[in-house]
Protein backbone atom coordinates (compact mmCIF):
# COMPACT_ATOMS: atom_id res chain seq x y z
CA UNK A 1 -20.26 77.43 -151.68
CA UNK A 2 -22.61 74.43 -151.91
CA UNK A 3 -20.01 72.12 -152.26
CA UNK A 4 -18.28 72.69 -149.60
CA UNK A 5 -21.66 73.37 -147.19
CA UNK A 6 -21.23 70.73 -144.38
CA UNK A 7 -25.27 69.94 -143.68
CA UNK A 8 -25.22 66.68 -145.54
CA UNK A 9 -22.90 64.51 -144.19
CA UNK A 10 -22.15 61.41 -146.34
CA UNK A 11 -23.50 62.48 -149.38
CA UNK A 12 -21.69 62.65 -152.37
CA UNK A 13 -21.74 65.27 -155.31
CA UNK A 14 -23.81 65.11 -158.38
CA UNK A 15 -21.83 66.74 -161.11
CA UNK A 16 -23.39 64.63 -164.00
CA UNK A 17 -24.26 65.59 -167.23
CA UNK A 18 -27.96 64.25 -168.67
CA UNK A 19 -30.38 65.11 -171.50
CA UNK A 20 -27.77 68.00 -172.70
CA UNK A 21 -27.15 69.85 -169.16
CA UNK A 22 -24.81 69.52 -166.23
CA UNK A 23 -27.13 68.84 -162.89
CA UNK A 24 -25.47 69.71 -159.50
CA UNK A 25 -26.45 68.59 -155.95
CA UNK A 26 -26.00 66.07 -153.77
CA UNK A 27 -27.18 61.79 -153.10
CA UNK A 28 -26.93 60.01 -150.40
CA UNK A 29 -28.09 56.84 -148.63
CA UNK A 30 -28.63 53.30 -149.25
CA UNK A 31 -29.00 52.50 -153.11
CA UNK A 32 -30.41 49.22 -152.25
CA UNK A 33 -33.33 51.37 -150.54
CA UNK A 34 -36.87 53.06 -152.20
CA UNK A 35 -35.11 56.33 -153.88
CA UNK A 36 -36.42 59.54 -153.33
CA UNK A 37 -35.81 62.58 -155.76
CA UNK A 38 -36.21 65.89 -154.01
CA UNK A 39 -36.76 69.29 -156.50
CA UNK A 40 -36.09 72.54 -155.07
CA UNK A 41 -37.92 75.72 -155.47
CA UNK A 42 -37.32 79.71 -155.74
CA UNK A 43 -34.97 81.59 -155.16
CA UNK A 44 -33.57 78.52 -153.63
CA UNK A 45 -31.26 75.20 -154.57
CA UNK A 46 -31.11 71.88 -153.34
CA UNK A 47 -29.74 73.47 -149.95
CA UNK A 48 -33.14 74.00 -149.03
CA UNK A 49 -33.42 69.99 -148.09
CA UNK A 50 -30.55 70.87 -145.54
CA UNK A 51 -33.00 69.66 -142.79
CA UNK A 52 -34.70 66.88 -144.58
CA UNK A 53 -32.30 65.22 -146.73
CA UNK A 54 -29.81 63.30 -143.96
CA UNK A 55 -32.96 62.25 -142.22
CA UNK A 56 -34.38 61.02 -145.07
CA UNK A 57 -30.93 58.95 -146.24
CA UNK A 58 -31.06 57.08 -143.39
CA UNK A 59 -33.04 54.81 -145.28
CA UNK A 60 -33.71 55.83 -148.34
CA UNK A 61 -31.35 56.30 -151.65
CA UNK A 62 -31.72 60.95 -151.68
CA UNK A 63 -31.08 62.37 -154.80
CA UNK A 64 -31.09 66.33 -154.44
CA UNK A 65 -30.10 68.01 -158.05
CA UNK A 66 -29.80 71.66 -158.31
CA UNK A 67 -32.89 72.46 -161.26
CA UNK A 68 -31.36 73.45 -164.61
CA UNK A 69 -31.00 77.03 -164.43
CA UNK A 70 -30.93 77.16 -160.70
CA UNK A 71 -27.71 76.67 -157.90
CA UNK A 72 -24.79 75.21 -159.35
CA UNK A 73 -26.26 73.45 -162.42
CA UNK A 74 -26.02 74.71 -165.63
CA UNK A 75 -28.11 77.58 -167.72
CA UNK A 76 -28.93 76.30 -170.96
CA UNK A 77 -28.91 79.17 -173.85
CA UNK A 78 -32.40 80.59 -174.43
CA UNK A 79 -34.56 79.50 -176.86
CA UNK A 80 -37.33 81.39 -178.92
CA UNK A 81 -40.34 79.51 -177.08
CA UNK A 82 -38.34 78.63 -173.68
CA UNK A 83 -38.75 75.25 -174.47
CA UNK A 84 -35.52 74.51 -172.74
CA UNK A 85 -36.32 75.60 -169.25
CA UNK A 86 -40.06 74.01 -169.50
CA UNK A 87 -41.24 71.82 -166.36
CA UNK A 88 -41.06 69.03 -169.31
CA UNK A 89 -37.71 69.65 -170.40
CA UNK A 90 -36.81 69.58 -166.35
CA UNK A 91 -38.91 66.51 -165.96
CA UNK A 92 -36.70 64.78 -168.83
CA UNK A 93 -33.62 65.78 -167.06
CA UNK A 94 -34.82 63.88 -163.63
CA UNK A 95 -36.00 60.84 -165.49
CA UNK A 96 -32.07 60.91 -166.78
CA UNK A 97 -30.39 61.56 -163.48
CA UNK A 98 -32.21 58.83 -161.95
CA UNK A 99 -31.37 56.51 -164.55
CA UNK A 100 -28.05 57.46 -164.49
CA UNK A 101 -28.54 56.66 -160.61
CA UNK A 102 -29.31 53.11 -160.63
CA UNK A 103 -33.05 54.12 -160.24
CA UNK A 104 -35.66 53.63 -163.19
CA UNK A 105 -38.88 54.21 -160.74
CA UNK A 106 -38.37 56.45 -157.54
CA UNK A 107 -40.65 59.01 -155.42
CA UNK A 108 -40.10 62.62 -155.78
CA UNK A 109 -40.97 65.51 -153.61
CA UNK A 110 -40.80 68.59 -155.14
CA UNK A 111 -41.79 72.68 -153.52
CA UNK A 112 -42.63 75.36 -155.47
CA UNK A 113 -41.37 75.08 -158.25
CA UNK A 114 -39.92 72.12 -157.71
CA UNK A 115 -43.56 70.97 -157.37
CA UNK A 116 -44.11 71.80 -160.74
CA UNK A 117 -41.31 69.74 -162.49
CA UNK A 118 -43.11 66.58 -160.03
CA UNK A 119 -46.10 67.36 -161.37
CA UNK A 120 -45.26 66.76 -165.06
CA UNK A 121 -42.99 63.88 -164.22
CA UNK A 122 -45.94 62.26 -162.71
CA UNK A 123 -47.42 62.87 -165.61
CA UNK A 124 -45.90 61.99 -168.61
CA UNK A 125 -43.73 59.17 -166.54
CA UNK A 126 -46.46 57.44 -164.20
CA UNK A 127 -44.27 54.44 -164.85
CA UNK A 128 -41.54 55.78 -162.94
CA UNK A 129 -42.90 57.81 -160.45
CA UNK A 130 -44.12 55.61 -157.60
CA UNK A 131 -45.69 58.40 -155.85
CA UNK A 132 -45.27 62.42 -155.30
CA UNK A 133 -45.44 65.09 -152.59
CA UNK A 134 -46.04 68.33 -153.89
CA UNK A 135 -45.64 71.53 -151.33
CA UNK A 136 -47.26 74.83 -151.33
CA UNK A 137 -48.46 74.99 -155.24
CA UNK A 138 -51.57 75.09 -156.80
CA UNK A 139 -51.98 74.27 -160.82
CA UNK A 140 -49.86 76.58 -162.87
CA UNK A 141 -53.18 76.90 -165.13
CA UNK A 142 -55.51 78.02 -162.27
CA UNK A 143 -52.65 80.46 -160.60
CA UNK A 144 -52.96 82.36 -163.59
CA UNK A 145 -56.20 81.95 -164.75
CA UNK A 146 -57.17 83.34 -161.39
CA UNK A 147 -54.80 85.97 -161.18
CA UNK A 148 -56.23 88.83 -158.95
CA UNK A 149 -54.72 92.19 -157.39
CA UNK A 150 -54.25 90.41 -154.44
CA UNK A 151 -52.36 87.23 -155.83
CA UNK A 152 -50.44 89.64 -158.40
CA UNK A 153 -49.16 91.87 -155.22
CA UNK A 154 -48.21 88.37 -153.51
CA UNK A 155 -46.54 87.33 -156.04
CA UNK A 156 -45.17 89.83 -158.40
CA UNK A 157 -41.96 88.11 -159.08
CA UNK A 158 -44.29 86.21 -161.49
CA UNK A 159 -44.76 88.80 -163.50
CA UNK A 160 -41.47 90.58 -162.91
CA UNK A 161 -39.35 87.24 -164.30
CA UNK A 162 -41.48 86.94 -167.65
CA UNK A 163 -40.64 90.33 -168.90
CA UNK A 164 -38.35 90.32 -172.15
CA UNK A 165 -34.62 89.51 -171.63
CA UNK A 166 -32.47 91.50 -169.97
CA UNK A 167 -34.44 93.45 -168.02
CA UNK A 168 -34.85 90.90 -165.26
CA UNK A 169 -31.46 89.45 -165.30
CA UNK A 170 -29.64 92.76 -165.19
CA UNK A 171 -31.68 93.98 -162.61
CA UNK A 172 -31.58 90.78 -160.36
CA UNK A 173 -27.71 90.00 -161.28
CA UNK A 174 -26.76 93.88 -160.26
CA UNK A 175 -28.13 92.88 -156.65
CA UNK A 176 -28.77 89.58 -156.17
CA UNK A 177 -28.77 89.63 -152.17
CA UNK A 178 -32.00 92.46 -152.24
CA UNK A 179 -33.62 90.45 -154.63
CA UNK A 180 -33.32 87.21 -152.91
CA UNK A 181 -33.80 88.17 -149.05
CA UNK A 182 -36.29 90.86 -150.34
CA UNK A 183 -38.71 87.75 -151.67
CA UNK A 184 -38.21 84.84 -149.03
CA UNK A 185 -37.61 87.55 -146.10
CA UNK A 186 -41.02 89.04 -147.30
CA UNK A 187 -42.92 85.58 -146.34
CA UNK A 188 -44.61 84.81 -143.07
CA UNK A 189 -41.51 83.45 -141.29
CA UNK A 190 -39.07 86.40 -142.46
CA UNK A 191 -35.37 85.20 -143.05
CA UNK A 192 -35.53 83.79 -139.51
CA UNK A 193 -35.40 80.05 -140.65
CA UNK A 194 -32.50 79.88 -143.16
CA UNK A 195 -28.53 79.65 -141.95
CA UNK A 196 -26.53 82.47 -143.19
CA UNK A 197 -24.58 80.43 -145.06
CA UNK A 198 -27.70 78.56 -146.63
CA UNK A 199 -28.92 82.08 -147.66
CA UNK A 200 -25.81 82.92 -149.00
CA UNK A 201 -25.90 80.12 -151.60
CA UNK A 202 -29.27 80.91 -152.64
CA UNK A 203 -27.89 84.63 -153.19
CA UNK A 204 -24.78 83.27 -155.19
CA UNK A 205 -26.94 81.69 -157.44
CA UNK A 206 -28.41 84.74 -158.59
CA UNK A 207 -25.10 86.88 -158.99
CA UNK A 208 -24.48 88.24 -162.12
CA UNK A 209 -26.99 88.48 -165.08
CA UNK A 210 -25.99 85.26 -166.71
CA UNK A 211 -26.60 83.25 -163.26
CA UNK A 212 -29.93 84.97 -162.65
CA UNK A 213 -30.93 84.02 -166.32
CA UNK A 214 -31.70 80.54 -165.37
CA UNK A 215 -34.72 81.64 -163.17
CA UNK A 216 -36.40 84.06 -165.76
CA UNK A 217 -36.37 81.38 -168.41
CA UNK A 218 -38.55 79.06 -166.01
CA UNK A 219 -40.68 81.34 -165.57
CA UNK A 220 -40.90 82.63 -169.35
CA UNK A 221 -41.73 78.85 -169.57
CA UNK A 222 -44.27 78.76 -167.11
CA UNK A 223 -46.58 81.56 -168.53
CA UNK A 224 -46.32 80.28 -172.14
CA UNK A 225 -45.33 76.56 -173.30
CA UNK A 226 -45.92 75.00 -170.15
CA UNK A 227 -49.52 76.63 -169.83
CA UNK A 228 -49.43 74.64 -173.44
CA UNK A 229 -48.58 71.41 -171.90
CA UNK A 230 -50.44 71.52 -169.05
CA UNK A 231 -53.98 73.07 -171.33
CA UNK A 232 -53.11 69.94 -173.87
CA UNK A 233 -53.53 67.33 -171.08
CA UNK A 234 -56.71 68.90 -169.87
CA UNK A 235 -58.25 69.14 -173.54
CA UNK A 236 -57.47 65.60 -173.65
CA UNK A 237 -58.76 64.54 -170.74
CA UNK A 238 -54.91 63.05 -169.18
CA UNK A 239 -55.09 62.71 -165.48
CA UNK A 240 -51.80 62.00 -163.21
CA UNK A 241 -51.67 58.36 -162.30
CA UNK A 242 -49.47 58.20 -159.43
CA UNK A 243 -51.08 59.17 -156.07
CA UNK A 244 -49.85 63.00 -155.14
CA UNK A 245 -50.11 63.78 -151.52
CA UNK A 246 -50.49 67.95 -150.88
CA UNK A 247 -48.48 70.12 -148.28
CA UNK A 248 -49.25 73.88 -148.04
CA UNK A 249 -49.01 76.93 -145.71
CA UNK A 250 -51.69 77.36 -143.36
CA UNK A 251 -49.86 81.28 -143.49
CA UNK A 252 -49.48 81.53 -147.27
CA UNK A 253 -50.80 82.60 -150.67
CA UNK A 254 -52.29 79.04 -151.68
CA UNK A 255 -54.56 78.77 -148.57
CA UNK A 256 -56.05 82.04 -148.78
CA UNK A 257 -56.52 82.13 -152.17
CA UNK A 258 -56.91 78.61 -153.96
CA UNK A 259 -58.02 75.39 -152.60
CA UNK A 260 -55.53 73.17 -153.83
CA UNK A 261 -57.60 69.63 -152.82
CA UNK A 262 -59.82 70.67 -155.04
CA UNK A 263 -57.60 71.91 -158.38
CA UNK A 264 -55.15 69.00 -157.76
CA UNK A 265 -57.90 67.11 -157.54
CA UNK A 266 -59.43 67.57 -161.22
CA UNK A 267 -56.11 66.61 -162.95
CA UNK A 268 -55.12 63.49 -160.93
CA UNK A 269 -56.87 60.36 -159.75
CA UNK A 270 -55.58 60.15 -156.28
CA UNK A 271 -54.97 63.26 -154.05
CA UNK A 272 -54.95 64.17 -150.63
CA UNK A 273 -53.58 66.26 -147.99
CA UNK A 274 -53.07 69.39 -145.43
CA UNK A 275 -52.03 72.40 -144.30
CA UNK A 276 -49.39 72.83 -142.13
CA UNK A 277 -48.84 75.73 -139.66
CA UNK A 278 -45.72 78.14 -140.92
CA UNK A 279 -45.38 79.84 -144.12
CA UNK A 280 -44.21 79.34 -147.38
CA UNK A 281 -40.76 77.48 -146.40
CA UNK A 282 -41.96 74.53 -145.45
CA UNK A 283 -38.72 72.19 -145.83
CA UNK A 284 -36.96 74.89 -143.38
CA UNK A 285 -40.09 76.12 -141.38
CA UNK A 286 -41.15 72.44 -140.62
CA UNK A 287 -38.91 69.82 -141.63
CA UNK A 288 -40.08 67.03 -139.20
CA UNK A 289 -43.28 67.31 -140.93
CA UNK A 290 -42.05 66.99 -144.20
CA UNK A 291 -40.10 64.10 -143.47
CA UNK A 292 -42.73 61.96 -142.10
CA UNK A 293 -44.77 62.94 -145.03
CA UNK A 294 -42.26 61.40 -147.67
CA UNK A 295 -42.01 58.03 -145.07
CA UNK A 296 -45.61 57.70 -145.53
CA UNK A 297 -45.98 58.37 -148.99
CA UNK A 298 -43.36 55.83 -148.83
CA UNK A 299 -44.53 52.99 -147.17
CA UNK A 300 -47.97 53.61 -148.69
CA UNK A 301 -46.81 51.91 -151.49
């Protein structure tokens, strides 16, 4: 389905292979022009840039990948400490694609869990990263460490995705369309903001156990070796060098229960940013906002 989805006209395909996986997506734009590398999150693909991404190519080089594990891109085999779906092993694939490109230093803007793969490219690659926007997360460390009935109810799929292969995957892959409209129909905005053929690709990419693997290994990764990363650089003191410029949801989990100035804050040397007004979407909810956001971090160079 994505390949043949019509909402970015111009742009080509990314079918490349890098650090040991096949990416999938979409670039577009001027290559002569500052590049911007845009992550997805979950349940989602790079379709969720839909709105942005044409915008956005109008002058800039727009890479959109599909995350390893996620969309069309490829699901690496397992491995005994997920090491393969960590946000580092992710990073390492971006660094690649961009290479591969004709981009060695770009800007990324990353949601969810795309937000967490720009986080750890900004910081083990502050050379390359020119700047980062990073929507609706707070640190992976704090989420957890803070973990209360409230947050656990909010987001259970957390702790549903970490449990032992198969449970998840079977369950997910046996009904991927209830799984999928049951988490982003569940947010403030309901399934009102996302075409039906948008959602649809976000539900193929979770049909069938082996497709839905993808996901749970990211997020196997997330509550064990990147937690190790991510503790490491705080033990040693490591802050993110590039400036990182915040977007969340004035009607979501992060606002009411983190303060994400403040946590992004501690790790990185130059932060800032706001709420905006819609939910947890924000690339679909309010994409003119998001676009002028990635202009300025942009042109604040």
């Amino acid at each position: 389905m994505s390949s043949r989805f019509s909402g970015f006209p111009g742009f080509a395909a990314i079918d490349h292979a890098v650090n040991g996986v096949r990416l999938r997506g979409r670039f577009g734009g001027d290559p002569a022009q500052p590049a911007v590398l845009l992550l997805h999150g979950h349940p989602e693909s790079h379709l969720m840039w839909h709105r942005v991404a044409p915008a956005l190519a109008r002058d800039h080089f727009v890479v959109a990948p599909d995350l390893r594990g996620y969309g069309e891109s490829e699901r690496p085999a397992q491995a005994a400490d997920h090491s393969g779906y960590s946000k580092r092993e992710m990073a390492r694939d971006c660094l690649a694609l961009m290479e591969t490109l004709g981009h060695r230093r770009f800007f990324v803007a990353g949601h969810d869990r795309g937000a967490r793969v720009a986080a750890r490219l900004a910081a083990d690659a502050p050379e390359r990263v020119a700047g980062a926007l990073l929507m609706d997360v707070a640190p992976t460390v704090d989420m957890y460490d803070a973990t209360t009935k409230d947050f656990a109810v909010a987001y259970w799929h957390w702790f549903f995705l970490i449990q032992p292969a198969p449970l998840p995957e079977t369950l997910i892959g046996a009904n991927p369309r209830a799984y999928v409209e049951g988490i982003m129909g569940g947010r403030h905005a309901g399934l009102t903001p996302f075409p039906r053929e948008v959602l649809d690709g976000y539900i193929a990419g979770f049909t069938g156990a082996e497709r839905a693997r993808g996901a749970c290994e990211d997020y196997r990764a997330a509550a064990t070796i990147d937690l190790e990363h991510d503790r490491r650089d705080r033990a040693q003191g490591r802050l993110i060098e590039p400036p990182l410029r915040l977007l969340w949801a004035r009607h979501g989990v992060i606002e009411r229960l983190f303060r994400p100035l403040q946590l992004w804050g501690e790790l990185a040397r130059t932060v800032s940013g706001r709420a905006l007004d819609c939910g947890h979407y924000l690339t679909e909810e309010r994409p003119d906002d998001v676009i002028a956001e990635i202009r300025n971090l942009v042109a604040a160079e």
